[in-house]
C-alpha atoms as a PDB file:
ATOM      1  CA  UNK A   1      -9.523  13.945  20.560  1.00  0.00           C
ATOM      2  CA  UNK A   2      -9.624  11.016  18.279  1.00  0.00           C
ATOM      3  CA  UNK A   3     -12.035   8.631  17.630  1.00  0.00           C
ATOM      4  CA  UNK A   4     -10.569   5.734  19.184  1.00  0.00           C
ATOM      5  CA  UNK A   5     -10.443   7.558  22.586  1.00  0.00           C
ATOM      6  CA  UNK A   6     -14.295   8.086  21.924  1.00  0.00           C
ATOM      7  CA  UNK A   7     -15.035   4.675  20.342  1.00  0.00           C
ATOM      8  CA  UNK A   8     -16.778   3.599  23.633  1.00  0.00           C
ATOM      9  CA  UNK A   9     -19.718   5.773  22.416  1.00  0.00           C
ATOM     10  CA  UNK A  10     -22.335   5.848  20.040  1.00  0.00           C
ATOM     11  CA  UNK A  11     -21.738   9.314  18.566  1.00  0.00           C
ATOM     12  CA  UNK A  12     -18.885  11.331  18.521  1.00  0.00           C
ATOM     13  CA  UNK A  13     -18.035  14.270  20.159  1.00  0.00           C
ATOM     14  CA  UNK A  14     -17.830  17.851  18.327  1.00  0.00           C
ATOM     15  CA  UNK A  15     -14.161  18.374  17.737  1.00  0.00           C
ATOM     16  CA  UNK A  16     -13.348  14.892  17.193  1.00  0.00           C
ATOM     17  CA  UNK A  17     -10.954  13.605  14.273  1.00  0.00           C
ATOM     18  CA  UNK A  18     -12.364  10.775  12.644  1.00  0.00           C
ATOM     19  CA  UNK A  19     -10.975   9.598   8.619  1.00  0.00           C
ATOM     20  CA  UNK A  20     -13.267   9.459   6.062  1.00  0.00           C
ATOM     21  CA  UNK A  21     -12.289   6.842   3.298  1.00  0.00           C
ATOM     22  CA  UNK A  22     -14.056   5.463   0.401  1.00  0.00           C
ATOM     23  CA  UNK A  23     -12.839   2.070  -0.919  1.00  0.00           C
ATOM     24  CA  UNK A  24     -11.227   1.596  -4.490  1.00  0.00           C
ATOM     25  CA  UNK A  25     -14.258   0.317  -6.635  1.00  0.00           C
ATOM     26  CA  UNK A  26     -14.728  -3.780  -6.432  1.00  0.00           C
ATOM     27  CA  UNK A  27     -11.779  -4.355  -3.710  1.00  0.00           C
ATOM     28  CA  UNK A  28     -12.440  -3.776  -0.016  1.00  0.00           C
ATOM     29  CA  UNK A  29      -8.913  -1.499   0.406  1.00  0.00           C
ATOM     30  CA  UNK A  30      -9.192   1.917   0.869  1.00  0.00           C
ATOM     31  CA  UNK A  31      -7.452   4.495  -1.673  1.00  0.00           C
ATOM     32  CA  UNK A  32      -9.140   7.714  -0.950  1.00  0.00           C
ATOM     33  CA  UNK A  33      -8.565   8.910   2.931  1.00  0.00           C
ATOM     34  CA  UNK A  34      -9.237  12.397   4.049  1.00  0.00           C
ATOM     35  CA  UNK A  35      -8.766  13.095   8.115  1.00  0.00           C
ATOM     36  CA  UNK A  36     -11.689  15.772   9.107  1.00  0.00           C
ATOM     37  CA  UNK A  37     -13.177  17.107  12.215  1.00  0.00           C
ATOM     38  CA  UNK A  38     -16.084  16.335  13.509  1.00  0.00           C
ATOM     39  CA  UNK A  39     -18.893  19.012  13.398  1.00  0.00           C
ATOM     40  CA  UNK A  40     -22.192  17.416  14.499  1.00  0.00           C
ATOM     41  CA  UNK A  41     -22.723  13.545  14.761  1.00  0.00           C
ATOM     42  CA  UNK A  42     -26.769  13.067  15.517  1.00  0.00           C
ATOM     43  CA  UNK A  43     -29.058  10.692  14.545  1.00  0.00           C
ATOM     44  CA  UNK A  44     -29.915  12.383  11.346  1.00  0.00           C
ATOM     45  CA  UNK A  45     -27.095  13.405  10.304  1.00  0.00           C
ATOM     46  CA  UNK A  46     -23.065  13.306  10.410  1.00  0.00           C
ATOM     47  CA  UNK A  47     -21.146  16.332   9.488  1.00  0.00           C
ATOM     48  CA  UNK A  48     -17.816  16.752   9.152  1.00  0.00           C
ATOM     49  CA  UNK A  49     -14.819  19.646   8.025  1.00  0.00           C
ATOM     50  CA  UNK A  50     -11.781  18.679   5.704  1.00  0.00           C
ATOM     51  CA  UNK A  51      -9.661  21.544   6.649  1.00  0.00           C
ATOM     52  CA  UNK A  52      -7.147  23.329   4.697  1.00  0.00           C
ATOM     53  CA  UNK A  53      -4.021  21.399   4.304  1.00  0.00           C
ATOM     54  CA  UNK A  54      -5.166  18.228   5.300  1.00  0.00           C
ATOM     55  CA  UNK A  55      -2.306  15.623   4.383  1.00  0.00           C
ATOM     56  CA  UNK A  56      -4.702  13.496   2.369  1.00  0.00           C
ATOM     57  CA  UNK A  57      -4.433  10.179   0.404  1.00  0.00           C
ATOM     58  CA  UNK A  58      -5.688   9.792  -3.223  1.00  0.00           C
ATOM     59  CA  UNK A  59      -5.092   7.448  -6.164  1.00  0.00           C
ATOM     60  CA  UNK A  60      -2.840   8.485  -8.738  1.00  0.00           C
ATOM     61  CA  UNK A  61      -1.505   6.680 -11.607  1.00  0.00           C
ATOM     62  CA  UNK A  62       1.681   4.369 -11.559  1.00  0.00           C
ATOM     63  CA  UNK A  63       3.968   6.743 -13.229  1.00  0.00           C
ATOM     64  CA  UNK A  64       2.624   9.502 -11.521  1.00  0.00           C
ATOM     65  CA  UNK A  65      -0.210  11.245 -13.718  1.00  0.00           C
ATOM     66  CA  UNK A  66      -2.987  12.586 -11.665  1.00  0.00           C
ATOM     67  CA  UNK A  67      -6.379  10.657 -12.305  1.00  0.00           C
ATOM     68  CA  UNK A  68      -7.607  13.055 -14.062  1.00  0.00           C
ATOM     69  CA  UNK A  69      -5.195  13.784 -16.426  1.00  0.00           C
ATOM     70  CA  UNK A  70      -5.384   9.746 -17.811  1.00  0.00           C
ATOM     71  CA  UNK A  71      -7.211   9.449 -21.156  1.00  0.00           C
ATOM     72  CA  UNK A  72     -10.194   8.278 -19.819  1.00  0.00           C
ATOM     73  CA  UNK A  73      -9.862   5.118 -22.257  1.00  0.00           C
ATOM     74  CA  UNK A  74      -7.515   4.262 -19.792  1.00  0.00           C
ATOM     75  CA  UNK A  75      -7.882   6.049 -16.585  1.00  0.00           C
ATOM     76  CA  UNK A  76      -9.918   2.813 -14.810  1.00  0.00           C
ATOM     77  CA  UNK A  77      -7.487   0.329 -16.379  1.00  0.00           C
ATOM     78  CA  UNK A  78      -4.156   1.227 -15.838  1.00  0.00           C
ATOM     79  CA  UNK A  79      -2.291   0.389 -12.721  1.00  0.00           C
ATOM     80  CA  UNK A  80      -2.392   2.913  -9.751  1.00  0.00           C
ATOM     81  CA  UNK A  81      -0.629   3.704  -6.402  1.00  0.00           C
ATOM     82  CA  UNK A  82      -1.206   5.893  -3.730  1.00  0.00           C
ATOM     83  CA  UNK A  83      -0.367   9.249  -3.703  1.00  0.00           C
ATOM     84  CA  UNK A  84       0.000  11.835   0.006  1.00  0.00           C
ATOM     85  CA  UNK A  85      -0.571  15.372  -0.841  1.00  0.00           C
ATOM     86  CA  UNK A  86      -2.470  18.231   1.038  1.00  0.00           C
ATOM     87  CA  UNK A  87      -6.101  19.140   0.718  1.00  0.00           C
ATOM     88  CA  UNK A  88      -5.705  22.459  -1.419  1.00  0.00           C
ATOM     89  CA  UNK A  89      -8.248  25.162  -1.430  1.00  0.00           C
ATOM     90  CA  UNK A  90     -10.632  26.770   1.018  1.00  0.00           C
ATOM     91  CA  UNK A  91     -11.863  23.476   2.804  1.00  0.00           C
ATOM     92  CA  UNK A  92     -15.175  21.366   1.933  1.00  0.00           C
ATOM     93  CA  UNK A  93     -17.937  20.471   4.535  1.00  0.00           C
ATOM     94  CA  UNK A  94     -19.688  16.988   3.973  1.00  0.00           C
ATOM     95  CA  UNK A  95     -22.793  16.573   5.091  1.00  0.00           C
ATOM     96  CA  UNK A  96     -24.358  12.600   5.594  1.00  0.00           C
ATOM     97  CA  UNK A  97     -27.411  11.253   6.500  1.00  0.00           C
ATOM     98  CA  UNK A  98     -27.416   7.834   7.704  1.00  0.00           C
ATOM     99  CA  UNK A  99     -28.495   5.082   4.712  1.00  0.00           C
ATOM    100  CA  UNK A 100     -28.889   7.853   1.903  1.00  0.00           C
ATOM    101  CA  UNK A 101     -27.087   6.948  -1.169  1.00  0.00           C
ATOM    102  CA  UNK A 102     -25.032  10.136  -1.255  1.00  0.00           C
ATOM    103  CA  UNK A 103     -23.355  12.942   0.741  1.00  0.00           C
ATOM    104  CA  UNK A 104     -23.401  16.594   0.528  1.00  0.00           C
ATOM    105  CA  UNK A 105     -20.250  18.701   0.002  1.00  0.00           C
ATOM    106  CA  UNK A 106     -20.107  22.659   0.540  1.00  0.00           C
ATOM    107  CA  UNK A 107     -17.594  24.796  -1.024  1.00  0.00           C
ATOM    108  CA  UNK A 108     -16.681  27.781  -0.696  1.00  0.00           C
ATOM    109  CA  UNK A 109     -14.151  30.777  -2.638  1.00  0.00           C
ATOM    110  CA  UNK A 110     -11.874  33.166  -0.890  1.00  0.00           C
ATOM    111  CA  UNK A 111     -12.955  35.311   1.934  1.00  0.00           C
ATOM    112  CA  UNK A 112     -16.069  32.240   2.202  1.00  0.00           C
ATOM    113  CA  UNK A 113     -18.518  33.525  -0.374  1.00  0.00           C
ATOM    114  CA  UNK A 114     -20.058  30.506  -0.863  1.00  0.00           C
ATOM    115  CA  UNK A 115     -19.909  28.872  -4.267  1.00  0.00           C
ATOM    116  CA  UNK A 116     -21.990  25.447  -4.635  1.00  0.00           C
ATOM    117  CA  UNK A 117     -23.098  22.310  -3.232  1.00  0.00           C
ATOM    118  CA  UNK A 118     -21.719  19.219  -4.327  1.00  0.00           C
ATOM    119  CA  UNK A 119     -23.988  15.873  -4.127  1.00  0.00           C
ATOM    120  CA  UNK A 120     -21.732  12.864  -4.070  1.00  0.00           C
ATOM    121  CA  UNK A 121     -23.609   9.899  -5.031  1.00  0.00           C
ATOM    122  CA  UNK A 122     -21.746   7.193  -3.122  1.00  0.00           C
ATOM    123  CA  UNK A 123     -22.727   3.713  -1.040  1.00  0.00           C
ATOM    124  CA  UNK A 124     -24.148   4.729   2.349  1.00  0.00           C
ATOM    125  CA  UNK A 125     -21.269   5.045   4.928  1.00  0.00           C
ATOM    126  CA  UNK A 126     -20.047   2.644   6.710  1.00  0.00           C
ATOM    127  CA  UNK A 127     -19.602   3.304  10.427  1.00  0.00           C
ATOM    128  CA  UNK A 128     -16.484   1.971  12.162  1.00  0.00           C
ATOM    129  CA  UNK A 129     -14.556   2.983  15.192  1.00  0.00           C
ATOM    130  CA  UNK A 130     -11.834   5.464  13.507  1.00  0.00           C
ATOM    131  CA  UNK A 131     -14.284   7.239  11.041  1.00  0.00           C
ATOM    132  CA  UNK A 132     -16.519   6.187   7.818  1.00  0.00           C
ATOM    133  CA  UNK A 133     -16.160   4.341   4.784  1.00  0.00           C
ATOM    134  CA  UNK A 134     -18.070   4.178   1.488  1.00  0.00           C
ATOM    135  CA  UNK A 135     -16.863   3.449  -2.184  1.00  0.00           C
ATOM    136  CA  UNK A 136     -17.632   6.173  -5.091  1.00  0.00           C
ATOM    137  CA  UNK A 137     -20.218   6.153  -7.331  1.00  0.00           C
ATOM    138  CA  UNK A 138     -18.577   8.413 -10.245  1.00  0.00           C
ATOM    139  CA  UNK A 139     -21.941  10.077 -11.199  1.00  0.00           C
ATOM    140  CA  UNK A 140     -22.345  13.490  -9.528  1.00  0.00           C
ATOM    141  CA  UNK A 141     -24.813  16.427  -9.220  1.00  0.00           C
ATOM    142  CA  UNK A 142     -23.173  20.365  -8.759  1.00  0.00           C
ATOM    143  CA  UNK A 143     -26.240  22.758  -7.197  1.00  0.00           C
ATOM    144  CA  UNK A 144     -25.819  26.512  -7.431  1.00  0.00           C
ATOM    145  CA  UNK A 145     -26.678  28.504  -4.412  1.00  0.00           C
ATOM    146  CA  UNK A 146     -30.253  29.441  -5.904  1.00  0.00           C
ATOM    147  CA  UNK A 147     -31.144  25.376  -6.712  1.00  0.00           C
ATOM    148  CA  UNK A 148     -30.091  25.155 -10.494  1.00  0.00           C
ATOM    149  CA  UNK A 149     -28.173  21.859 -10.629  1.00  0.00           C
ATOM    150  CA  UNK A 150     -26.719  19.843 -13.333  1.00  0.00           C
ATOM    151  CA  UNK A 151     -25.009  16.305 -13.708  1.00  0.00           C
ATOM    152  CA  UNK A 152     -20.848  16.011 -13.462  1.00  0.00           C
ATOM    153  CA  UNK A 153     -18.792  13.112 -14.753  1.00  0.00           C
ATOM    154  CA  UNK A 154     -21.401  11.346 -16.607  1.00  0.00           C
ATOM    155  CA  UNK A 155     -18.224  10.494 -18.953  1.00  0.00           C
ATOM    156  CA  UNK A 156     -16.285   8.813 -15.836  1.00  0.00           C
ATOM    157  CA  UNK A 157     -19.764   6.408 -15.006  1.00  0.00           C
ATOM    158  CA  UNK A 158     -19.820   5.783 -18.618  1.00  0.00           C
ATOM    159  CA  UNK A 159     -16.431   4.644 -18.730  1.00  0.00           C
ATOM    160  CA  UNK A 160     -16.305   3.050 -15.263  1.00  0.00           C
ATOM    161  CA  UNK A 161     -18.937   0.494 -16.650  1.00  0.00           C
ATOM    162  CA  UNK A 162     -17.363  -0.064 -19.636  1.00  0.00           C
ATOM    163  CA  UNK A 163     -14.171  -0.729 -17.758  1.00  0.00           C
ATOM    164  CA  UNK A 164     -16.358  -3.091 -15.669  1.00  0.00           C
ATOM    165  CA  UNK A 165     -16.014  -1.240 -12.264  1.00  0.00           C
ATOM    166  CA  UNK A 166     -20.175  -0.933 -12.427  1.00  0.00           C
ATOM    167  CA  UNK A 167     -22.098  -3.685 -13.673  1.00  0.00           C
ATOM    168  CA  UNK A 168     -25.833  -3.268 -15.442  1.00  0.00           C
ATOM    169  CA  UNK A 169     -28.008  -3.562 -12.266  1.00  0.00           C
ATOM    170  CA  UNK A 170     -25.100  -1.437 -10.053  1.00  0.00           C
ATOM    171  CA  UNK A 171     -25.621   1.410 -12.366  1.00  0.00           C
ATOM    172  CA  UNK A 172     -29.280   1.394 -12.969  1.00  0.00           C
ATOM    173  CA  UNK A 173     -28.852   1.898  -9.035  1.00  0.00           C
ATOM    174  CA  UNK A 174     -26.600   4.989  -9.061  1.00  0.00           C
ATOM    175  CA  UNK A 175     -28.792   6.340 -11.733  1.00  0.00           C
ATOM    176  CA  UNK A 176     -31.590   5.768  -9.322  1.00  0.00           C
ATOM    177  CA  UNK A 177     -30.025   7.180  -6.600  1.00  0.00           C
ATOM    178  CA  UNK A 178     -29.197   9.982  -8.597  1.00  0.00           C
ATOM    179  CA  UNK A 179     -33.253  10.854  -9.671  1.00  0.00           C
ATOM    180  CA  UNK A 180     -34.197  10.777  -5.988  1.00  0.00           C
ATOM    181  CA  UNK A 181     -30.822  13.304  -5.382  1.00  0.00           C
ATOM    182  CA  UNK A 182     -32.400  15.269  -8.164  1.00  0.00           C
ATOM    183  CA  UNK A 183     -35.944  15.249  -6.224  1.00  0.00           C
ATOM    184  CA  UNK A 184     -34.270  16.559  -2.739  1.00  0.00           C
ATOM    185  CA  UNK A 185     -32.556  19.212  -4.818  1.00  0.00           C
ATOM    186  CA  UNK A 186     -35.705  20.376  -6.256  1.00  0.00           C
ATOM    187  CA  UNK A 187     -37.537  19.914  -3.118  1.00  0.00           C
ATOM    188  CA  UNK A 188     -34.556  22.232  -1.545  1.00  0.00           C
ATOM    189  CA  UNK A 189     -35.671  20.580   1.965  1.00  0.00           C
ATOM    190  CA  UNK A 190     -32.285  19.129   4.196  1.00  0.00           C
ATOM    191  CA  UNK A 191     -29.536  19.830   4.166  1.00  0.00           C
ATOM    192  CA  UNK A 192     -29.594  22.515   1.748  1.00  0.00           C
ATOM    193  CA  UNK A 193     -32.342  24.988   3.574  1.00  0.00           C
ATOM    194  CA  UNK A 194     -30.926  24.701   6.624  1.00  0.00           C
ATOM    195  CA  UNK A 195     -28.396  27.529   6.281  1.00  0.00           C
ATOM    196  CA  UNK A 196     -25.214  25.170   6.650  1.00  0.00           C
ATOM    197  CA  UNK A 197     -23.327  27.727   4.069  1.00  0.00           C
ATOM    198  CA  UNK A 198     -23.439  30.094   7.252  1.00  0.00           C
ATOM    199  CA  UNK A 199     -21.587  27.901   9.083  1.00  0.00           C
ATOM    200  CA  UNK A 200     -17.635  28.154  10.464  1.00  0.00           C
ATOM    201  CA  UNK A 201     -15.044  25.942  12.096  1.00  0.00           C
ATOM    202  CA  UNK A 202     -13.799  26.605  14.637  1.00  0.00           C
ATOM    203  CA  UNK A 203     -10.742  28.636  14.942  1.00  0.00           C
ATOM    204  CA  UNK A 204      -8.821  26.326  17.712  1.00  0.00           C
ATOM    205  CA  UNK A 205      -9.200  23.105  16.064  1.00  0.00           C
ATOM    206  CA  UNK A 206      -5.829  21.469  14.783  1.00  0.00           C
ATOM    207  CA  UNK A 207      -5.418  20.288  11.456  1.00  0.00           C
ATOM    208  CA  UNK A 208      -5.990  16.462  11.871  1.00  0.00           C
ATOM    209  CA  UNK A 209      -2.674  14.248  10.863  1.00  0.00           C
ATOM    210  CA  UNK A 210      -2.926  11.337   9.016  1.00  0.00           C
ATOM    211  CA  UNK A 211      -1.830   8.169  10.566  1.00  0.00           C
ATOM    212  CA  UNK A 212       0.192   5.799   9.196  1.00  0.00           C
ATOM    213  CA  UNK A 213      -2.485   2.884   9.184  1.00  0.00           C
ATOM    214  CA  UNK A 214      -4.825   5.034   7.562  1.00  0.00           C
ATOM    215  CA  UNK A 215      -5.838   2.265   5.234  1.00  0.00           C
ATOM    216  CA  UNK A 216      -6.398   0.109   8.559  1.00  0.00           C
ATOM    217  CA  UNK A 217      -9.501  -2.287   8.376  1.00  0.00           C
ATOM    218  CA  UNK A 218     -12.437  -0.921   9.345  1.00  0.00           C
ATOM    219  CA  UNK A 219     -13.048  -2.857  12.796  1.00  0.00           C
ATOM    220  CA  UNK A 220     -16.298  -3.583  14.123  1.00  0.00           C
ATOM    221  CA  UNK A 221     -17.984  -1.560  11.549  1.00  0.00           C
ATOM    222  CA  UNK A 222     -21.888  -1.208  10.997  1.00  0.00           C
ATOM    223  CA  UNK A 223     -23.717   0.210   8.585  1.00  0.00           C
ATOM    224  CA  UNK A 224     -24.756   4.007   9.129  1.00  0.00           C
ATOM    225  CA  UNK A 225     -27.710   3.875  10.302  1.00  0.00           C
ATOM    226  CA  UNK A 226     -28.833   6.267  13.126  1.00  0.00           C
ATOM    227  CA  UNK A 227     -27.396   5.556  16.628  1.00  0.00           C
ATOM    228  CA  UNK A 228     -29.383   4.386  19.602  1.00  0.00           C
ATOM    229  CA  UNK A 229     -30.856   7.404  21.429  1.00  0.00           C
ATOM    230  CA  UNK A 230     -28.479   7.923  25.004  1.00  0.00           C
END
């Protein structure tokens, strides 16, 4: 089930495939687009699975370097292009509540011991017909199981302002953001008490495909805020 053929409603379905896309910073295109299954769509919150050999899209450099192998002197300056390649590892769970500043990833290792939480700090998503959209916010937050946290790629927001993809007031937001990300952490109330590292998919969903409009406009999209009750 996609979510076109469930677009006439206001939440989807368990089991549907929906894309979930952030924009390249300061343009409206998106570069990053990941297909995933939905797990639970409520009003307080949207979860999703990004299953094992997803065929993903993500930025890579012109000549072919992976992001993160650019010097980052030049990583947000030179040109890019768009690169297809499968969603390696175990699979991630993301976890979004509607108008929060950030989204919550789960990993987990072989044989799913789980191994962190991820806090993405990112613009609240953007709610279309054929999945989400938001644009990345560089600064991160990695949690251990037992709520010890710390802060990942503060080099990347550094250099993202000084490339001029953040200006001063943008990133005195995302730093903001990022204090009250630090407060739910240490408050260890939703999502991460709620025992989502118990959770599985299930075993007879498909491996969404990725279309060839992925980077389709999103139409008729709204602001994630929490749907109408039925």
């Amino acid at each position: 089930m996609t979510a076109e053929q469930t677009a006439h409603r206001q939440r989807w379905p368990t089991g549907t495939r929906i894309l979930w896309r952030y924009r390249a910073n300061g343009a409206t295109h998106p570069h990053i687009c990941r297909p995933v299954t939905v797990v639970r769509d409520t009003a307080e919150l949207l979860a999703v699975w990004l299953a094992p050999g997803t065929q993903c899209v993500r930025p890579e450099m012109a000549d072919g370097t992976p992001v993160h192998h650019e010097p980052l002197a030049t990583r947000y300056t030179k040109p890019r292009r768009a690169a297809f390649t499968p969603w390696f590892g175990t699979g991630v769970l993301k976890l979004a509540r509607p108008g929060e500043p950030w989204s919550v990833w789960l990993f987990w290792a072989d044989g799913w011991r789980f191994k962190n939480f991820y806090v993405n700090l990112e613009e609240p998503l953007l709610r279309w017909p054929g999945g989400v959209d938001s644009e990345d916010h560089f600064l991160d937050l990695e949690v251990s199981p037992d709520g010890r946290w710390e802060w990942r790629d503060e080099d990347e927001f550094a250099e993202a302002q000084r490339a001029g993809l953040l200006d001063a007031a943008q990133a005195e937001r995302v730093r903001a953001a990022g204090r009250r990300a630090v407060e739910a952490v240490r408050s260890w109330g939703s999502p991460f008490a709620d025992g989502w590292e118990h959770w599985r998919p299930d075993p007879a969903w498909p491996v969404p495909g990725l279309p060839e409009d992925w980077d389709r406009p999103p139409r008729n999209a709204s602001g994630y805020r929490a749907p109408d009750a039925p």
